[in-house]
PDB file of N, CA and C in Angstrom:
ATOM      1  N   UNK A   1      -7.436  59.474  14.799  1.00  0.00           N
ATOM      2  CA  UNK A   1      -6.167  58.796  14.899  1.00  0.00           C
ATOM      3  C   UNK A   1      -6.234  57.658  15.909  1.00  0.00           C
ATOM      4  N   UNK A   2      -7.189  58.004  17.282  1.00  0.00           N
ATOM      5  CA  UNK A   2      -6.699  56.946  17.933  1.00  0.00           C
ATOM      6  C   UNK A   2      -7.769  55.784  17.779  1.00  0.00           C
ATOM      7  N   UNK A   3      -8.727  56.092  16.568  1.00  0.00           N
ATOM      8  CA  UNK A   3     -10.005  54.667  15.898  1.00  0.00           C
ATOM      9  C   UNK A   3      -8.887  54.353  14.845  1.00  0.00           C
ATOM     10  N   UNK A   4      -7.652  54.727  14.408  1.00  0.00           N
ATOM     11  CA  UNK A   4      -7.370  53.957  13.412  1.00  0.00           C
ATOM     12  C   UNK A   4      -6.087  53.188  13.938  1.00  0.00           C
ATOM     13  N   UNK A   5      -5.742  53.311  15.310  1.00  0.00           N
ATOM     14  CA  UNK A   5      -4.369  52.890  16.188  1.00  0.00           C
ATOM     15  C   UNK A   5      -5.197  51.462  17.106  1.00  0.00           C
ATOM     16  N   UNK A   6      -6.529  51.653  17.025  1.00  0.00           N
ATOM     17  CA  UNK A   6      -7.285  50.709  17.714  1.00  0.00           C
ATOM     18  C   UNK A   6      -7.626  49.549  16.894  1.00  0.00           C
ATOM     19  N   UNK A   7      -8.129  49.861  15.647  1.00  0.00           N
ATOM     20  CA  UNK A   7      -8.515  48.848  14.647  1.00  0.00           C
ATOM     21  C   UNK A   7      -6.724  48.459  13.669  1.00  0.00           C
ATOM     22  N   UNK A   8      -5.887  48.992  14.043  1.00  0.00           N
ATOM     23  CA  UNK A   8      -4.843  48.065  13.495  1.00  0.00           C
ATOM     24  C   UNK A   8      -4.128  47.210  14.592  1.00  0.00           C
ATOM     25  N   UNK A   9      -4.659  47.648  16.095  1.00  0.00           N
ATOM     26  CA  UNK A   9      -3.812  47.207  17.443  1.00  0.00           C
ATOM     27  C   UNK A   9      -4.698  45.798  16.821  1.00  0.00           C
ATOM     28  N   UNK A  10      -6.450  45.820  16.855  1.00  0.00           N
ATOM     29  CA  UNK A  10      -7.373  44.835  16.540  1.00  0.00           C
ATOM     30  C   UNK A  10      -6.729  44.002  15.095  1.00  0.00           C
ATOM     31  N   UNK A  11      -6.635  44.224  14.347  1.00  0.00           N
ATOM     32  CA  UNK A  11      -5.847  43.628  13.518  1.00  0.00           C
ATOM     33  C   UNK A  11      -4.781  42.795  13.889  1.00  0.00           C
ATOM     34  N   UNK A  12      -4.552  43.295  14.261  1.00  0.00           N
ATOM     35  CA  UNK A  12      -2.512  42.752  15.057  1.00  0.00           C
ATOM     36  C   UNK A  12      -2.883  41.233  15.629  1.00  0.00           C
ATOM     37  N   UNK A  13      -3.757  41.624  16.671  1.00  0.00           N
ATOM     38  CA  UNK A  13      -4.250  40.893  17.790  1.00  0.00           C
ATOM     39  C   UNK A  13      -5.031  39.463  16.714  1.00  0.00           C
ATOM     40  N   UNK A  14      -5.804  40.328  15.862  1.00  0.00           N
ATOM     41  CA  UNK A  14      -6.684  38.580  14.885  1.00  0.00           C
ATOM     42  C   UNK A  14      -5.450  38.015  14.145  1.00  0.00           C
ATOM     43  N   UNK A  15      -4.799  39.005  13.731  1.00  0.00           N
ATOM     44  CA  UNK A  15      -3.454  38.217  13.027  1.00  0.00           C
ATOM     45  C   UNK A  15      -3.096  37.147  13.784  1.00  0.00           C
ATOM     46  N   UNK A  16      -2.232  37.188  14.681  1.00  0.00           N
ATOM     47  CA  UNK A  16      -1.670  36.734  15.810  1.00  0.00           C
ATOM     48  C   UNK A  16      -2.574  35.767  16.316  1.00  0.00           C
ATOM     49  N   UNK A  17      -3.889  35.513  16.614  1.00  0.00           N
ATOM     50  CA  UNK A  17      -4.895  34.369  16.974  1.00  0.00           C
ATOM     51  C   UNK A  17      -4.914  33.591  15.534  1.00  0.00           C
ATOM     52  N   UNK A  18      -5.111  33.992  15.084  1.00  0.00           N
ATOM     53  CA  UNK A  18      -4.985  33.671  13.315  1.00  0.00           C
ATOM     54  C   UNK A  18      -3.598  33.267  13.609  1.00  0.00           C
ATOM     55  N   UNK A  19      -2.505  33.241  13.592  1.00  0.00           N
ATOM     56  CA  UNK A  19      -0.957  32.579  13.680  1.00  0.00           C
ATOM     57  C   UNK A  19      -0.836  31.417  14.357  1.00  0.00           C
ATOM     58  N   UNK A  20      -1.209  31.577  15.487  1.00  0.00           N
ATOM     59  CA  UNK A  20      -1.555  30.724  16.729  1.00  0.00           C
ATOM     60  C   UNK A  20      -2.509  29.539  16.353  1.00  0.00           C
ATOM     61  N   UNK A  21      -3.605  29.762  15.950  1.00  0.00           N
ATOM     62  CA  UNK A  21      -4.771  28.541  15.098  1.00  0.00           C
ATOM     63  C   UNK A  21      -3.962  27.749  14.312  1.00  0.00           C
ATOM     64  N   UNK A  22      -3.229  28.365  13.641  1.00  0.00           N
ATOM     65  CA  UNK A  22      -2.560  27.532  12.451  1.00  0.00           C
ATOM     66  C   UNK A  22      -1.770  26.583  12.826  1.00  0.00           C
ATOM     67  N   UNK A  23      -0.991  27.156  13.737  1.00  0.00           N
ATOM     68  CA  UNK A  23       0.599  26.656  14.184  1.00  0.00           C
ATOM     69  C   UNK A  23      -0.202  25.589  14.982  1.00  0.00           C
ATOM     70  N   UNK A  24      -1.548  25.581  15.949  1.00  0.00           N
ATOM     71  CA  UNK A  24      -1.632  24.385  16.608  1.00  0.00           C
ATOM     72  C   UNK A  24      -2.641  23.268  15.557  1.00  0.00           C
ATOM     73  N   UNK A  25      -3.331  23.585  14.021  1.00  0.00           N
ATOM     74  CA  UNK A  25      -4.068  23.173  13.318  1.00  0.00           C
ATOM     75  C   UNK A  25      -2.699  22.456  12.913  1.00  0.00           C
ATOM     76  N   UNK A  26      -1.578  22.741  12.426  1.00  0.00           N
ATOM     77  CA  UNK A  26      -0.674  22.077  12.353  1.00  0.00           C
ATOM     78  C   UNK A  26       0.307  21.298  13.172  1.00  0.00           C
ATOM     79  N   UNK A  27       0.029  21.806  14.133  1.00  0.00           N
ATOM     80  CA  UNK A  27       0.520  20.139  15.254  1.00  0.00           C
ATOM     81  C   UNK A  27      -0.289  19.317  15.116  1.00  0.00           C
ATOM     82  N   UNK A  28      -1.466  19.881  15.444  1.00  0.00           N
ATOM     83  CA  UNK A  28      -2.404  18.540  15.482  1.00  0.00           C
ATOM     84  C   UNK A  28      -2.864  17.648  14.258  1.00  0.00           C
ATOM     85  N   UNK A  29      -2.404  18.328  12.993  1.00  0.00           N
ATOM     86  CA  UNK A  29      -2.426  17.539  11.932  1.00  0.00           C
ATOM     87  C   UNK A  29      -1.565  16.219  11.886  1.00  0.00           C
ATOM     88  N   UNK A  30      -0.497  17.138  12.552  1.00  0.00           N
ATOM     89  CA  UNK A  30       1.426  16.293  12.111  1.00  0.00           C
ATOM     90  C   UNK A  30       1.133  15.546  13.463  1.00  0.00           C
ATOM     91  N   UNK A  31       0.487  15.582  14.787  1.00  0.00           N
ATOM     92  CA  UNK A  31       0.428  14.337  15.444  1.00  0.00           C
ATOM     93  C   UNK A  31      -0.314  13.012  15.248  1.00  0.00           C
ATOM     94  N   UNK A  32      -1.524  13.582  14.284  1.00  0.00           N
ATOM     95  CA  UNK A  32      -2.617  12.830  13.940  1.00  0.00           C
ATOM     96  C   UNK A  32      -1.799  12.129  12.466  1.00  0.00           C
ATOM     97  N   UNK A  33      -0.983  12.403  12.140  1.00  0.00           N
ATOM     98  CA  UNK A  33      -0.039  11.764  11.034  1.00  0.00           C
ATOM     99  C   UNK A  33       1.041  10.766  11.708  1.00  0.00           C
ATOM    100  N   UNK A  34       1.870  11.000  12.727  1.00  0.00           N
ATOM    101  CA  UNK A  34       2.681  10.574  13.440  1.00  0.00           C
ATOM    102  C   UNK A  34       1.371   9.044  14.023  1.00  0.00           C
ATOM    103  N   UNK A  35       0.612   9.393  14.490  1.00  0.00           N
ATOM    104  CA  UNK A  35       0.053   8.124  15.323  1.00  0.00           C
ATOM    105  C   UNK A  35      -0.556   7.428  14.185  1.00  0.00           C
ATOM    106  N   UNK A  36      -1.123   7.769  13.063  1.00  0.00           N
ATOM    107  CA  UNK A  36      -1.637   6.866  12.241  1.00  0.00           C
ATOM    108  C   UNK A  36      -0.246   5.830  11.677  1.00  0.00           C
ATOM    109  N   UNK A  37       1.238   6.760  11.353  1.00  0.00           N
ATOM    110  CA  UNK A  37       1.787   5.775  11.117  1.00  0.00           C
ATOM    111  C   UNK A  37       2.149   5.155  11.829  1.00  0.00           C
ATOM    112  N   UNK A  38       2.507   5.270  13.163  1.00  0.00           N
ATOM    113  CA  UNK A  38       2.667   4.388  14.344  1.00  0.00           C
ATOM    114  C   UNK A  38       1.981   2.833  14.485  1.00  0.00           C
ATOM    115  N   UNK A  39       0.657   3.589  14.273  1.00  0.00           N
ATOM    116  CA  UNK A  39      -0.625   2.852  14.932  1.00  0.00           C
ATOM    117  C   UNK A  39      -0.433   1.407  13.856  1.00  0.00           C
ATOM    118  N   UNK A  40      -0.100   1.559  12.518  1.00  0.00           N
ATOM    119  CA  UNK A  40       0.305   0.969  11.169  1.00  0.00           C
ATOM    120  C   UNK A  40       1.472   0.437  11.096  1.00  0.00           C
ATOM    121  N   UNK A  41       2.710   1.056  11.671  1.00  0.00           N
ATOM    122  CA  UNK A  41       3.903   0.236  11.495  1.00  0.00           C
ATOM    123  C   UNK A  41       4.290  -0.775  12.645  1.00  0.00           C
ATOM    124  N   UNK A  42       3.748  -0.582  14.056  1.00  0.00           N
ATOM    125  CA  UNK A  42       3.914  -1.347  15.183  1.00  0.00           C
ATOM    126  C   UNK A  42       3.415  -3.349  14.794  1.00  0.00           C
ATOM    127  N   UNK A  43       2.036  -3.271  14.144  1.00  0.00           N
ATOM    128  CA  UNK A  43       1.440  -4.685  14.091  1.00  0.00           C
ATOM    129  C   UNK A  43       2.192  -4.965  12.983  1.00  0.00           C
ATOM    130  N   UNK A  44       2.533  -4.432  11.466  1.00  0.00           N
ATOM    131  CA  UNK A  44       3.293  -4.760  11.208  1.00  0.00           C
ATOM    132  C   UNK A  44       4.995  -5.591  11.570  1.00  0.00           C
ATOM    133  N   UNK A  45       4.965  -4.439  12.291  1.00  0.00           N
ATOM    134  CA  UNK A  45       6.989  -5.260  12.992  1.00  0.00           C
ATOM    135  C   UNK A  45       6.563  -6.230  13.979  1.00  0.00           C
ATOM    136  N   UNK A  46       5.732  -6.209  14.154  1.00  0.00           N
ATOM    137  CA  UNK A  46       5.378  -7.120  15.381  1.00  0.00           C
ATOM    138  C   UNK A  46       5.185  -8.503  14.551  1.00  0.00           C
ATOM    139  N   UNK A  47       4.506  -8.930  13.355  1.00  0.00           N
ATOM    140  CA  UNK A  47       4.103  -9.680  12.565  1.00  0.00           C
ATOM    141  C   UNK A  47       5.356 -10.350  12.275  1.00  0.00           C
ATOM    142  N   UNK A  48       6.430  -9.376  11.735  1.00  0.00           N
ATOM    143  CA  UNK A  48       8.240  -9.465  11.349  1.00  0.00           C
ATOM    144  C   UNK A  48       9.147 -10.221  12.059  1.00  0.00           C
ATOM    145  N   UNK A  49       9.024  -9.776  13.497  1.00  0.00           N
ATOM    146  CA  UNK A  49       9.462 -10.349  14.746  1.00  0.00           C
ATOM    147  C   UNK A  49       9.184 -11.459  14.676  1.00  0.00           C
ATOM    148  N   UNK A  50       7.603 -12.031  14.806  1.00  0.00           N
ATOM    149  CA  UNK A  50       7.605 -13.010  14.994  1.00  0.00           C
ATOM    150  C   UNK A  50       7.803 -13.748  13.789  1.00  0.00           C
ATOM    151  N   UNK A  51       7.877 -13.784  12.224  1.00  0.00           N
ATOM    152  CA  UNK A  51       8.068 -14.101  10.653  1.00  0.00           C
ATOM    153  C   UNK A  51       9.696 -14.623  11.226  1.00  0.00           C
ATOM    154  N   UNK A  52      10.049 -13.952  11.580  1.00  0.00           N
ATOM    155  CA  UNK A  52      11.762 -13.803  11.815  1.00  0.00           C
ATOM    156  C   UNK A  52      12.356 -14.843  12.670  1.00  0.00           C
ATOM    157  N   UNK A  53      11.388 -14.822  14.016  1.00  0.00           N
ATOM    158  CA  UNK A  53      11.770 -16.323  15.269  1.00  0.00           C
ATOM    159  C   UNK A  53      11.645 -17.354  14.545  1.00  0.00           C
ATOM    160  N   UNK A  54      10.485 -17.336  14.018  1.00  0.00           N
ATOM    161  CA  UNK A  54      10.230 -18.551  12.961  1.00  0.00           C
ATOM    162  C   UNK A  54      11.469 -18.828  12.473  1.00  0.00           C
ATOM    163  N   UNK A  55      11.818 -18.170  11.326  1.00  0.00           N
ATOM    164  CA  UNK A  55      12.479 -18.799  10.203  1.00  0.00           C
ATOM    165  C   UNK A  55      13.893 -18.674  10.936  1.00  0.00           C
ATOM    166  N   UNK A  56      14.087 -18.445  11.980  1.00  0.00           N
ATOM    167  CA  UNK A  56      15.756 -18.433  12.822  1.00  0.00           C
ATOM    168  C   UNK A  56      15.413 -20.100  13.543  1.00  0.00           C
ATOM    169  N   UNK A  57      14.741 -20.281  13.534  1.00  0.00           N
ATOM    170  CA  UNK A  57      14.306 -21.373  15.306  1.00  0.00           C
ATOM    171  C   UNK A  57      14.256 -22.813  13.145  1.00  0.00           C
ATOM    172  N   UNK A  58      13.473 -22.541  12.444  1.00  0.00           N
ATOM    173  CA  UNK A  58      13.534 -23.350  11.213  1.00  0.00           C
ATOM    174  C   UNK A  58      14.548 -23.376  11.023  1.00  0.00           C
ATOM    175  N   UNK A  59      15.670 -22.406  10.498  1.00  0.00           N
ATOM    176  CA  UNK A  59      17.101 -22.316   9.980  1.00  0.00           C
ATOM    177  C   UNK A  59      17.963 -23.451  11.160  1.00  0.00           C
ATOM    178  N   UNK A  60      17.775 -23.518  12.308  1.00  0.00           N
ATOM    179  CA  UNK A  60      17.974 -23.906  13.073  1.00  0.00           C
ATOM    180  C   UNK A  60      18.050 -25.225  13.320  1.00  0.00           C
ATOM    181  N   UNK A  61      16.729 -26.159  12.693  1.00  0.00           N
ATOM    182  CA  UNK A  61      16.470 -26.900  12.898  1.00  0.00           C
ATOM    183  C   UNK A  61      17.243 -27.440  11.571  1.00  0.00           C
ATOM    184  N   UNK A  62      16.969 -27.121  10.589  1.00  0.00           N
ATOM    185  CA  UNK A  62      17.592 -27.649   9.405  1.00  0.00           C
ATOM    186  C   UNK A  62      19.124 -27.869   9.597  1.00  0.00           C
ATOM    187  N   UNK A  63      19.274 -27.191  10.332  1.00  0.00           N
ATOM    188  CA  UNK A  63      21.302 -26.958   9.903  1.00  0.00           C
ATOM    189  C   UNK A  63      21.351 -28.159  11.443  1.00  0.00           C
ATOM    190  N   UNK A  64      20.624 -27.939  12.423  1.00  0.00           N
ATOM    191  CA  UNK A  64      20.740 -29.937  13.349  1.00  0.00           C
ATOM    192  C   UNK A  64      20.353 -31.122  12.334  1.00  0.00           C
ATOM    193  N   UNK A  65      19.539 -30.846  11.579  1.00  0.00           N
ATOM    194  CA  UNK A  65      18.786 -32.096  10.960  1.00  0.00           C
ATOM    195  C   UNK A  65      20.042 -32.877   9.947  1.00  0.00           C
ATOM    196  N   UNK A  66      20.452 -31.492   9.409  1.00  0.00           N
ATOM    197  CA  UNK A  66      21.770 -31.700   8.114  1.00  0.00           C
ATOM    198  C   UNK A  66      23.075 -32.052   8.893  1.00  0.00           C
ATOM    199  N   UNK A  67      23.810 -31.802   9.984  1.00  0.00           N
ATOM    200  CA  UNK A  67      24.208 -31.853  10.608  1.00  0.00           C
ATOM    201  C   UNK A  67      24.769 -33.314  10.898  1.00  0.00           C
ATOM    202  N   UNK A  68      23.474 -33.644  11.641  1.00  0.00           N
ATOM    203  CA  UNK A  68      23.228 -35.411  12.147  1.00  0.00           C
ATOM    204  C   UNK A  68      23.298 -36.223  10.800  1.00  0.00           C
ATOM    205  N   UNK A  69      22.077 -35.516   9.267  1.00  0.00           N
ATOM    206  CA  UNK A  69      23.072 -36.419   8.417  1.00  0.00           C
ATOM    207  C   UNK A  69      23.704 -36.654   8.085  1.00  0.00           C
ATOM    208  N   UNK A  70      25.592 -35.105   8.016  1.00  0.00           N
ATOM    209  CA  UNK A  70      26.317 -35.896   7.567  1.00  0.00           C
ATOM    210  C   UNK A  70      27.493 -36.309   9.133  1.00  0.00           C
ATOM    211  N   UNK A  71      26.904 -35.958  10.165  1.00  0.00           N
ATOM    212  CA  UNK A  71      27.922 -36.571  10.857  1.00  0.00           C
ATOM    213  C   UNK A  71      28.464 -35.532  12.149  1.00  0.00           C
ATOM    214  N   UNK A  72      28.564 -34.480  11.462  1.00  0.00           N
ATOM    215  CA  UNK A  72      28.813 -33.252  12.382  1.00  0.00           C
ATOM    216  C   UNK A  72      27.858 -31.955  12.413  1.00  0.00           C
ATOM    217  N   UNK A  73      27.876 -31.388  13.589  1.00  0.00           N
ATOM    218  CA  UNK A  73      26.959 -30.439  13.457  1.00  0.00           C
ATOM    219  C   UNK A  73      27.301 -29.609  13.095  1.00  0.00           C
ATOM    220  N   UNK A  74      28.294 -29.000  12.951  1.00  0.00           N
ATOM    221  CA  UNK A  74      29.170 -27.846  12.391  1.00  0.00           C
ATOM    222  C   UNK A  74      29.250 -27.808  10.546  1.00  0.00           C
ATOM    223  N   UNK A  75      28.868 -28.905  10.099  1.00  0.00           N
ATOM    224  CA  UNK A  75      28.427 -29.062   8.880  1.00  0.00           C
ATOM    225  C   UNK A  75      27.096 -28.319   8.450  1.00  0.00           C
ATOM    226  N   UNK A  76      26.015 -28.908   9.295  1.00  0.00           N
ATOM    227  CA  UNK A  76      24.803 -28.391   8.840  1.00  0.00           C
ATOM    228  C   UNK A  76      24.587 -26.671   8.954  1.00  0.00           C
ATOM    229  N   UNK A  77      25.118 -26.266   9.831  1.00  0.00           N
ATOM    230  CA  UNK A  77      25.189 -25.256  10.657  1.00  0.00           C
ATOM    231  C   UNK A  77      26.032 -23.873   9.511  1.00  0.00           C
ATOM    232  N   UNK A  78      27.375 -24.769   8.332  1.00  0.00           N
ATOM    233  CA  UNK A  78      28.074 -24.138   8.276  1.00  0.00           C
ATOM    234  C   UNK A  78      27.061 -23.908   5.921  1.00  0.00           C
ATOM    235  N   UNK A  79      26.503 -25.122   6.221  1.00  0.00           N
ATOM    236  CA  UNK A  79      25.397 -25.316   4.673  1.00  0.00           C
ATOM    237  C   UNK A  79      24.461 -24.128   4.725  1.00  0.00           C
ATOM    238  N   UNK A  80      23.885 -24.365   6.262  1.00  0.00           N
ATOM    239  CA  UNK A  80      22.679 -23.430   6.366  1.00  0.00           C
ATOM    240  C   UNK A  80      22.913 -21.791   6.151  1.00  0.00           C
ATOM    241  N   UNK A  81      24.454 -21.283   6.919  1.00  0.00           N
ATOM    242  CA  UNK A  81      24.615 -20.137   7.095  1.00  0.00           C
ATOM    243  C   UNK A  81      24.765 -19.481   4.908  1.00  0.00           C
ATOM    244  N   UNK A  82      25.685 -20.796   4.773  1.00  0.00           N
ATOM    245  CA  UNK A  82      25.880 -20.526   3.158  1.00  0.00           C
ATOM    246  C   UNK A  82      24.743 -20.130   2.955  1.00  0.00           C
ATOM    247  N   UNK A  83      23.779 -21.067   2.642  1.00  0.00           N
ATOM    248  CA  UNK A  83      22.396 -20.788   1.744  1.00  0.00           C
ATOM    249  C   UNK A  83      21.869 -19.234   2.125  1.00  0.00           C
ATOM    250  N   UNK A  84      22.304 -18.977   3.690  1.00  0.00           N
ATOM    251  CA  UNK A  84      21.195 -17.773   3.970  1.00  0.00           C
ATOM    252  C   UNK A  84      22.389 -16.830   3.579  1.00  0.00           C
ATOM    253  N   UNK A  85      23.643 -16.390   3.467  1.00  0.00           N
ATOM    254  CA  UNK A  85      24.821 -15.635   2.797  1.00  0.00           C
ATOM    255  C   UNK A  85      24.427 -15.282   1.443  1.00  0.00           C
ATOM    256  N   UNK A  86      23.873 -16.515   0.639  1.00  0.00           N
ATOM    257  CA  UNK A  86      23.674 -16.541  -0.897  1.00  0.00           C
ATOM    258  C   UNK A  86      22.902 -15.959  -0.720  1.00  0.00           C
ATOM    259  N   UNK A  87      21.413 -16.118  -0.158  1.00  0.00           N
ATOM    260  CA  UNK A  87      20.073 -15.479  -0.225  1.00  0.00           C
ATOM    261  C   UNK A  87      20.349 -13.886   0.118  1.00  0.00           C
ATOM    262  N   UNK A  88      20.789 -13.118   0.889  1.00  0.00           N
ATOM    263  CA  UNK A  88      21.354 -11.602   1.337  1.00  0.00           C
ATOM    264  C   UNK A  88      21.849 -11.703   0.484  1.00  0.00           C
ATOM    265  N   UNK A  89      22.954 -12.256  -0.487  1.00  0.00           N
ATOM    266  CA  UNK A  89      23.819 -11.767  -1.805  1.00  0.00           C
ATOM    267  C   UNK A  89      22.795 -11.405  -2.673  1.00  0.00           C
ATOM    268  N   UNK A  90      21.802 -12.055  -2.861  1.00  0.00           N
ATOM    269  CA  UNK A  90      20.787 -11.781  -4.151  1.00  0.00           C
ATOM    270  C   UNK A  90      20.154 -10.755  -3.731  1.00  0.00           C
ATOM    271  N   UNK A  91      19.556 -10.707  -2.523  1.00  0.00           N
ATOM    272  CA  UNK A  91      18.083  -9.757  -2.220  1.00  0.00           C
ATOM    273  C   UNK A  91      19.363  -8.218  -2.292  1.00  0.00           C
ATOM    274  N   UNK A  92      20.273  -8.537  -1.643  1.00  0.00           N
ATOM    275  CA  UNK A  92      21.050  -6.927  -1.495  1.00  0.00           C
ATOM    276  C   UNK A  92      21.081  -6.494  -2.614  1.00  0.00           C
ATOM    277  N   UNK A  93      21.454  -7.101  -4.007  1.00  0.00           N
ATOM    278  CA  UNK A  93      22.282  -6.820  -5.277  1.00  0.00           C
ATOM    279  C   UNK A  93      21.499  -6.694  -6.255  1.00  0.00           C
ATOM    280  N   UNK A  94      20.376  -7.884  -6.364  1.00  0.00           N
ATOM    281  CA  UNK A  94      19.357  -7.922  -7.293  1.00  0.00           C
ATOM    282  C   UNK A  94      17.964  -7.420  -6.964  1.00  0.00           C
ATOM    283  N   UNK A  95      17.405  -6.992  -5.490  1.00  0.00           N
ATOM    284  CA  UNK A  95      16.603  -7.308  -5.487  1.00  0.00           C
ATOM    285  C   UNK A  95      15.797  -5.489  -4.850  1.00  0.00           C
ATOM    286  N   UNK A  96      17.362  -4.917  -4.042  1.00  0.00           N
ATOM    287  CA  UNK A  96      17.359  -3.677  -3.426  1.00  0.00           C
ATOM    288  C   UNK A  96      16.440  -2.345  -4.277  1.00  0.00           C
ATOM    289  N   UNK A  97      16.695  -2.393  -5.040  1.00  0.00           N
ATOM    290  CA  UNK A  97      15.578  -1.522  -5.382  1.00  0.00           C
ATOM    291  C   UNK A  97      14.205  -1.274  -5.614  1.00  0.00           C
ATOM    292  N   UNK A  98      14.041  -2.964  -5.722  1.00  0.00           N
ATOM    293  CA  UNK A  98      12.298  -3.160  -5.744  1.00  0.00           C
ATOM    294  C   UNK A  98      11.701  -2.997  -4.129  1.00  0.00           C
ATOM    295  N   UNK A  99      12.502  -3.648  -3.625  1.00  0.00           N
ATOM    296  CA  UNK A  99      12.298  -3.382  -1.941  1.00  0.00           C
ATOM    297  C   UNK A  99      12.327  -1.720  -1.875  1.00  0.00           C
ATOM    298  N   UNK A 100      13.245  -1.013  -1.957  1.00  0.00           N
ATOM    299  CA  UNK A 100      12.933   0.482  -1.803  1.00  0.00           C
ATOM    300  C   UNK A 100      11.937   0.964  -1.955  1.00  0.00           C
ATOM    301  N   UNK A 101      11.484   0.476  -3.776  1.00  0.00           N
ATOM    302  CA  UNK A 101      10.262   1.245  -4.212  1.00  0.00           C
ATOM    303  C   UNK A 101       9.390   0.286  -3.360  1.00  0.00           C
ATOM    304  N   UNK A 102       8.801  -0.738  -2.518  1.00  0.00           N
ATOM    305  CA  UNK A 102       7.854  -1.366  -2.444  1.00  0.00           C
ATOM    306  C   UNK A 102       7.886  -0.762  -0.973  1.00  0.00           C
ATOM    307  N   UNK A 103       8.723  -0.655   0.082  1.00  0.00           N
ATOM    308  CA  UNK A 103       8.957   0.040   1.021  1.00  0.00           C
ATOM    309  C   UNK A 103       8.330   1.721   1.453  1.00  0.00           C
ATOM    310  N   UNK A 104       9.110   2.489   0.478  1.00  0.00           N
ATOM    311  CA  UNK A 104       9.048   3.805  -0.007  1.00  0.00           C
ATOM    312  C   UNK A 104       7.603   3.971  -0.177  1.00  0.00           C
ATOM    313  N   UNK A 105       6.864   3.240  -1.420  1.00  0.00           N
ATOM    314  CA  UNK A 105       5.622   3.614  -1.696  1.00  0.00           C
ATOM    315  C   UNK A 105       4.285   3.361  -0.218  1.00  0.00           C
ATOM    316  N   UNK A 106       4.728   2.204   0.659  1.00  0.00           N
ATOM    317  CA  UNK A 106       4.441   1.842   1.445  1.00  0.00           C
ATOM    318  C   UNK A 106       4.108   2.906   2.627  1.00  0.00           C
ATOM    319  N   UNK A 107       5.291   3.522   3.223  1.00  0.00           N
ATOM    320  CA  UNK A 107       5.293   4.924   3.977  1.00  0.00           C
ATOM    321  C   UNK A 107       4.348   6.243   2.929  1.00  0.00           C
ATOM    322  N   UNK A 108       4.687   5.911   1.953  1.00  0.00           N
ATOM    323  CA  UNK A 108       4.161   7.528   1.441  1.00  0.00           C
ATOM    324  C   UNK A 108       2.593   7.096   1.809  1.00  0.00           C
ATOM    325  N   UNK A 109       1.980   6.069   1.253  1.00  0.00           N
ATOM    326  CA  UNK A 109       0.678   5.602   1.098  1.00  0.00           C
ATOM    327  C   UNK A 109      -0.009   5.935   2.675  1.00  0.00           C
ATOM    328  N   UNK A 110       0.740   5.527   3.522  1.00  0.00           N
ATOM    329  CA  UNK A 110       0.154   5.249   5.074  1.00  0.00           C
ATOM    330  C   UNK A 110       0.518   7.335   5.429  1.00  0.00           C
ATOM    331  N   UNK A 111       1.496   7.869   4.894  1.00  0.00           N
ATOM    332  CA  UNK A 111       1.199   9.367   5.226  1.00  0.00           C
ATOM    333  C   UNK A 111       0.267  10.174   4.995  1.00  0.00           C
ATOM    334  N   UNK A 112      -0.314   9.631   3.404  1.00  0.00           N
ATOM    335  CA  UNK A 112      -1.010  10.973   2.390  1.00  0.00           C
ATOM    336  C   UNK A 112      -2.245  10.084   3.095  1.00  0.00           C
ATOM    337  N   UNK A 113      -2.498   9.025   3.736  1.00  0.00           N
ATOM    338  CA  UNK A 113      -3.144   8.420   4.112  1.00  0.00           C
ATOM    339  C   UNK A 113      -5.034   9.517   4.569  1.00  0.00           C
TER     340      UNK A 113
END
């Protein structure tokens, strides 16, 4: 009785190291997942950021340039905001779901990675 109270205490005990392996085989999977997408989405937004100064500091310049031609600056300023209003009207309405899927597939790709 007490070789068969010893080899199930022993059991218990590999279970339990056996539980323990897993649970940290699985952190360290899900951190090594977490930093790859990190490591992947940071130079990306960083690329965005700067895609973005650009075309704000351009938008910018256009709506002074238009501005001075017709006279007021509040003109160019008020053309430019239109055009970029129209452009968000399309991409939101027409364009939102290809962005999802192109987005979406984007994250899954960099997970199963």
């Amino acid at each position: 009785m007490d070789e068969n109270f010893k080899a199930i205490e022993s059991l218990l005990e590999k279970a339990a190291d056996y539980g323990k392996t897993g649970l940290e085989l699985a952190r360290l999977r899900s951190a090594g997942k977490i930093t790859d997408v990190v490591s992947t989405v940071i130079p990306h937004a960083m690329v965005l950021m700067l895609l973005v100064s650009t075309l704000l500091f351009l938008n910018l310049g256009l709506a002074f340039w238009l501005g001075t031609i017709l006279g007021k600056t509040f003109y160019g300023l008020l053309i430019v905001a239109g055009f970029n209003a129209f452009c968000a009207f399309i991409l939101h309405f027409f364009m939102h779901k290809w962005f999802k899927k192109i987005f979406g597939n984007y994250f899954v790709k960099i997970l199963l990675k």
